[in-house]
Protein backbone atom coordinates (compact mmCIF):
# COMPACT_ATOMS: atom_id res chain seq x y z
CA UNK A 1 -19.15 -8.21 3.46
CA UNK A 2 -18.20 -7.33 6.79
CA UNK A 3 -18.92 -4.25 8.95
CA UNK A 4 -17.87 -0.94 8.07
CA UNK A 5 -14.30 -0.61 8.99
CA UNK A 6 -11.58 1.34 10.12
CA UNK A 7 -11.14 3.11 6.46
CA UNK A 8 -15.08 3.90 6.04
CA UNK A 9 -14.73 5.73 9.71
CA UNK A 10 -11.33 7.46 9.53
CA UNK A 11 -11.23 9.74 6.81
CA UNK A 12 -8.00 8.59 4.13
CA UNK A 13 -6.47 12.52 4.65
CA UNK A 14 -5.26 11.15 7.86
CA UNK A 15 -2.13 9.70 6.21
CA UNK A 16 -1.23 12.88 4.57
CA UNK A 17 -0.44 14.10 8.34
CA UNK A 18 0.79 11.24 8.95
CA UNK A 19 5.06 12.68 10.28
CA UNK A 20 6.74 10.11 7.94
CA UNK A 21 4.24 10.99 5.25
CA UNK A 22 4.11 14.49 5.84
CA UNK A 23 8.20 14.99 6.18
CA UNK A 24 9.07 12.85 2.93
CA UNK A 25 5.72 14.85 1.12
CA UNK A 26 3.67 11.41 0.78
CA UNK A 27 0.27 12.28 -0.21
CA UNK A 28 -2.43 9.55 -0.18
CA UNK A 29 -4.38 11.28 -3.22
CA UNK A 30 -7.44 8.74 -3.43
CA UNK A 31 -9.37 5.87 -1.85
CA UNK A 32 -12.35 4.20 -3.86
CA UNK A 33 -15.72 3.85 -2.82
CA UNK A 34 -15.52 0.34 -2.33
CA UNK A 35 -11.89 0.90 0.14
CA UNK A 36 -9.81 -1.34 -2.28
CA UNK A 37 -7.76 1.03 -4.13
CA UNK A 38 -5.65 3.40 -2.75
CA UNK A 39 -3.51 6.18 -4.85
CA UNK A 40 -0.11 8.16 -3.59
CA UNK A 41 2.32 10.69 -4.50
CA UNK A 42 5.40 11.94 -3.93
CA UNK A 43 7.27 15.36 -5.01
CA UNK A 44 10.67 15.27 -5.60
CA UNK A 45 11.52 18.14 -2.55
CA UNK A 46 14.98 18.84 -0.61
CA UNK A 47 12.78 16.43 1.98
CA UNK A 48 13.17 13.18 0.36
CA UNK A 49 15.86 13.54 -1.98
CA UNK A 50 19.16 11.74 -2.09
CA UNK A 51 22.85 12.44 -2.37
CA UNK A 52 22.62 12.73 -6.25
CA UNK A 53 19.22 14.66 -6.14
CA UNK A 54 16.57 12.11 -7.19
CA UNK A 55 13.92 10.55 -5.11
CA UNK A 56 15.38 8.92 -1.91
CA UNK A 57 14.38 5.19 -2.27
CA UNK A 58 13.42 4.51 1.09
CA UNK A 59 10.81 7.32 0.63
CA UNK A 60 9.97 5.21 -2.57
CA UNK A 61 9.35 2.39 -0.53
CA UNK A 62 7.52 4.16 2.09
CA UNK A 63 4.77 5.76 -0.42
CA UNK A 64 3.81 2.03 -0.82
CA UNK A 65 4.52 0.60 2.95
CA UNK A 66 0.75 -0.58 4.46
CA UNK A 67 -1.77 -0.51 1.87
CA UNK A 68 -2.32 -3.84 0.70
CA UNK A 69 -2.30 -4.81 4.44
CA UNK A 70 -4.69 -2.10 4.95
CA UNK A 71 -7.25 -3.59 2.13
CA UNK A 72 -7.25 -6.71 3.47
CA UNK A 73 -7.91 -5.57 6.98
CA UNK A 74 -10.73 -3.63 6.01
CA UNK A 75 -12.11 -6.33 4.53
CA UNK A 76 -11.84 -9.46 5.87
CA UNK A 77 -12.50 -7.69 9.61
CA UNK A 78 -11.78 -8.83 13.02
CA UNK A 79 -12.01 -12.26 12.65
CA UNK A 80 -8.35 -12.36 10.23
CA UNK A 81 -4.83 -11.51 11.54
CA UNK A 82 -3.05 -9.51 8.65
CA UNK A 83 0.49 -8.37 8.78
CA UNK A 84 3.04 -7.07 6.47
CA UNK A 85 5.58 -9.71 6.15
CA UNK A 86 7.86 -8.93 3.60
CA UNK A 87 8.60 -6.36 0.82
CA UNK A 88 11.16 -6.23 -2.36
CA UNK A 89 11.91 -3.05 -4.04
CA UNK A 90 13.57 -2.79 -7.33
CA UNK A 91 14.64 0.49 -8.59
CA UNK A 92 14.34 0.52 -12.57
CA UNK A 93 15.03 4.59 -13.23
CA UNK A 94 15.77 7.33 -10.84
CA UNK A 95 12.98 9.27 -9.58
CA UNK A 96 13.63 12.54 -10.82
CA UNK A 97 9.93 14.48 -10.10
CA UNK A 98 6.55 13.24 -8.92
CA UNK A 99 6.08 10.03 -8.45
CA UNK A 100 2.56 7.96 -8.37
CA UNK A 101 1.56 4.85 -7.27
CA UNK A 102 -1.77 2.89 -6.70
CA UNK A 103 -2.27 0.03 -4.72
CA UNK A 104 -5.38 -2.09 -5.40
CA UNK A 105 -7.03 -5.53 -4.58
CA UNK A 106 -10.32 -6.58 -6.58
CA UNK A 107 -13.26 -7.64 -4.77
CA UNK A 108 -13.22 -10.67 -6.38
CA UNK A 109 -9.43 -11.64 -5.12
CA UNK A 110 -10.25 -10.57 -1.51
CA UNK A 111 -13.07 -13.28 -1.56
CA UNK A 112 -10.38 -15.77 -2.97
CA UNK A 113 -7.84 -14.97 -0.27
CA UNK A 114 -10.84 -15.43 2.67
CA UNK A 115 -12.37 -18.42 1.20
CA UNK A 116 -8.12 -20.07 1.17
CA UNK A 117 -7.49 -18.68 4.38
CA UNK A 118 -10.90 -20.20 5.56
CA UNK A 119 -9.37 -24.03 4.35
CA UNK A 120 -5.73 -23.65 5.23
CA UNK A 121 -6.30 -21.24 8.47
CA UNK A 122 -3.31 -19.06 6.96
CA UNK A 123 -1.67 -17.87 3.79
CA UNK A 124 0.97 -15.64 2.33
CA UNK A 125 -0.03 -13.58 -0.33
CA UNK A 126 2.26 -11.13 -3.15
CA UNK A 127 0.98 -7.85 -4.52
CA UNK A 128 3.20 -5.81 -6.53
CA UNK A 129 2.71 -2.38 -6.97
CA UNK A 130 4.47 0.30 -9.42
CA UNK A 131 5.73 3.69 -8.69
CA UNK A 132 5.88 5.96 -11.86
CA UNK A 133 7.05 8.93 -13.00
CA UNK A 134 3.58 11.53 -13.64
CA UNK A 135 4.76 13.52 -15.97
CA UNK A 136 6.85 10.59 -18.51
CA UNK A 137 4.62 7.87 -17.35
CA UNK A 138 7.81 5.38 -16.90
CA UNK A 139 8.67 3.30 -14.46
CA UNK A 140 10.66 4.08 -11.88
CA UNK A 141 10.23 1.26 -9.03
CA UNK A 142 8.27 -1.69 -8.28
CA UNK A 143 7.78 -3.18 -4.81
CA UNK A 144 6.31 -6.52 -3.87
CA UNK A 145 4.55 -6.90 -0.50
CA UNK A 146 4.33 -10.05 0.97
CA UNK A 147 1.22 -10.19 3.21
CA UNK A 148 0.63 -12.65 5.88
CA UNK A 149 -2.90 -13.23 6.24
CA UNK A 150 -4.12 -16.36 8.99
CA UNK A 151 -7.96 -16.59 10.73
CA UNK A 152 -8.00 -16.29 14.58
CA UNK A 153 -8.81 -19.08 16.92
CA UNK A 154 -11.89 -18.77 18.22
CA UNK A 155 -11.92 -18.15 22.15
């Protein structure tokens, strides 16, 4: 395991006053002990709503925009380069009140995604994540994020 990182130090409510967060009502609700799940929500408010009054889908995507990349930094450390490098979002129902979504990598796949970056020196990896509805539990959206992960030369 590597250092304590960036999440251990800076305290998760920092995204919640985050001006994109804060303005669209984004609320990073949790991050685990271990810093490899994080949870979100989103209110339905006159902030981030649309022309026909549901959730605004690039405040969808948003709620979900750097934490797989985030994960991965964390734990793989200094010694990785890790970038968002793509995302899908498909929109299955309209987001019509809160909305929840969590975003986590096991232990276990972190340690697979190291050990492959270790052999190739760089890798693209998918996570998908789903955005519900809290009170109906259905789904509303799921986005795949394309991560980009590659080990730095040494100097």
């Amino acid at each position: 395991m590597t250092q304590p990182g960036f999440l251990q130090r800076l305290k998760f409510h920092f995204f919640n006053f985050y001006p994109p967060y804060f303005g669209a009502g984004i609320k990073v609700k949790a991050l685990n002990k271990e810093r490899t799940l994080f949870s979100t929500t989103m209110k339905l408010t006159s902030f981030n709503k649309n022309y026909v009054g549901t959730q605004f889908g690039g405040s969808l995507y948003s709620m979900c925009d750097p934490f797989y990349m985030l994960i991965l930094m964390e734990h793989l450390g200094s010694g990785y380069l890790v970038w968002d490098k793509a995302a899908t979002i498909r929109f299955i129902k309209p987001g019509e009140g809160t909305v929840r979504a969590e975003f986590h990598i096991p232990k276990e796949k972190i340690q697979e995604i190291k050990e492959e970056t270790d052999r190739k020196r760089k890798m693209d990896v998918t996570f998908t994540a789903q955005i519900v509805d809290v009170k109906t539990g259905k789904l509303v959206a799921e986005v795949d994020k394309v991560i980009y992960v590659r080990k730095k030369l040494k100097e």
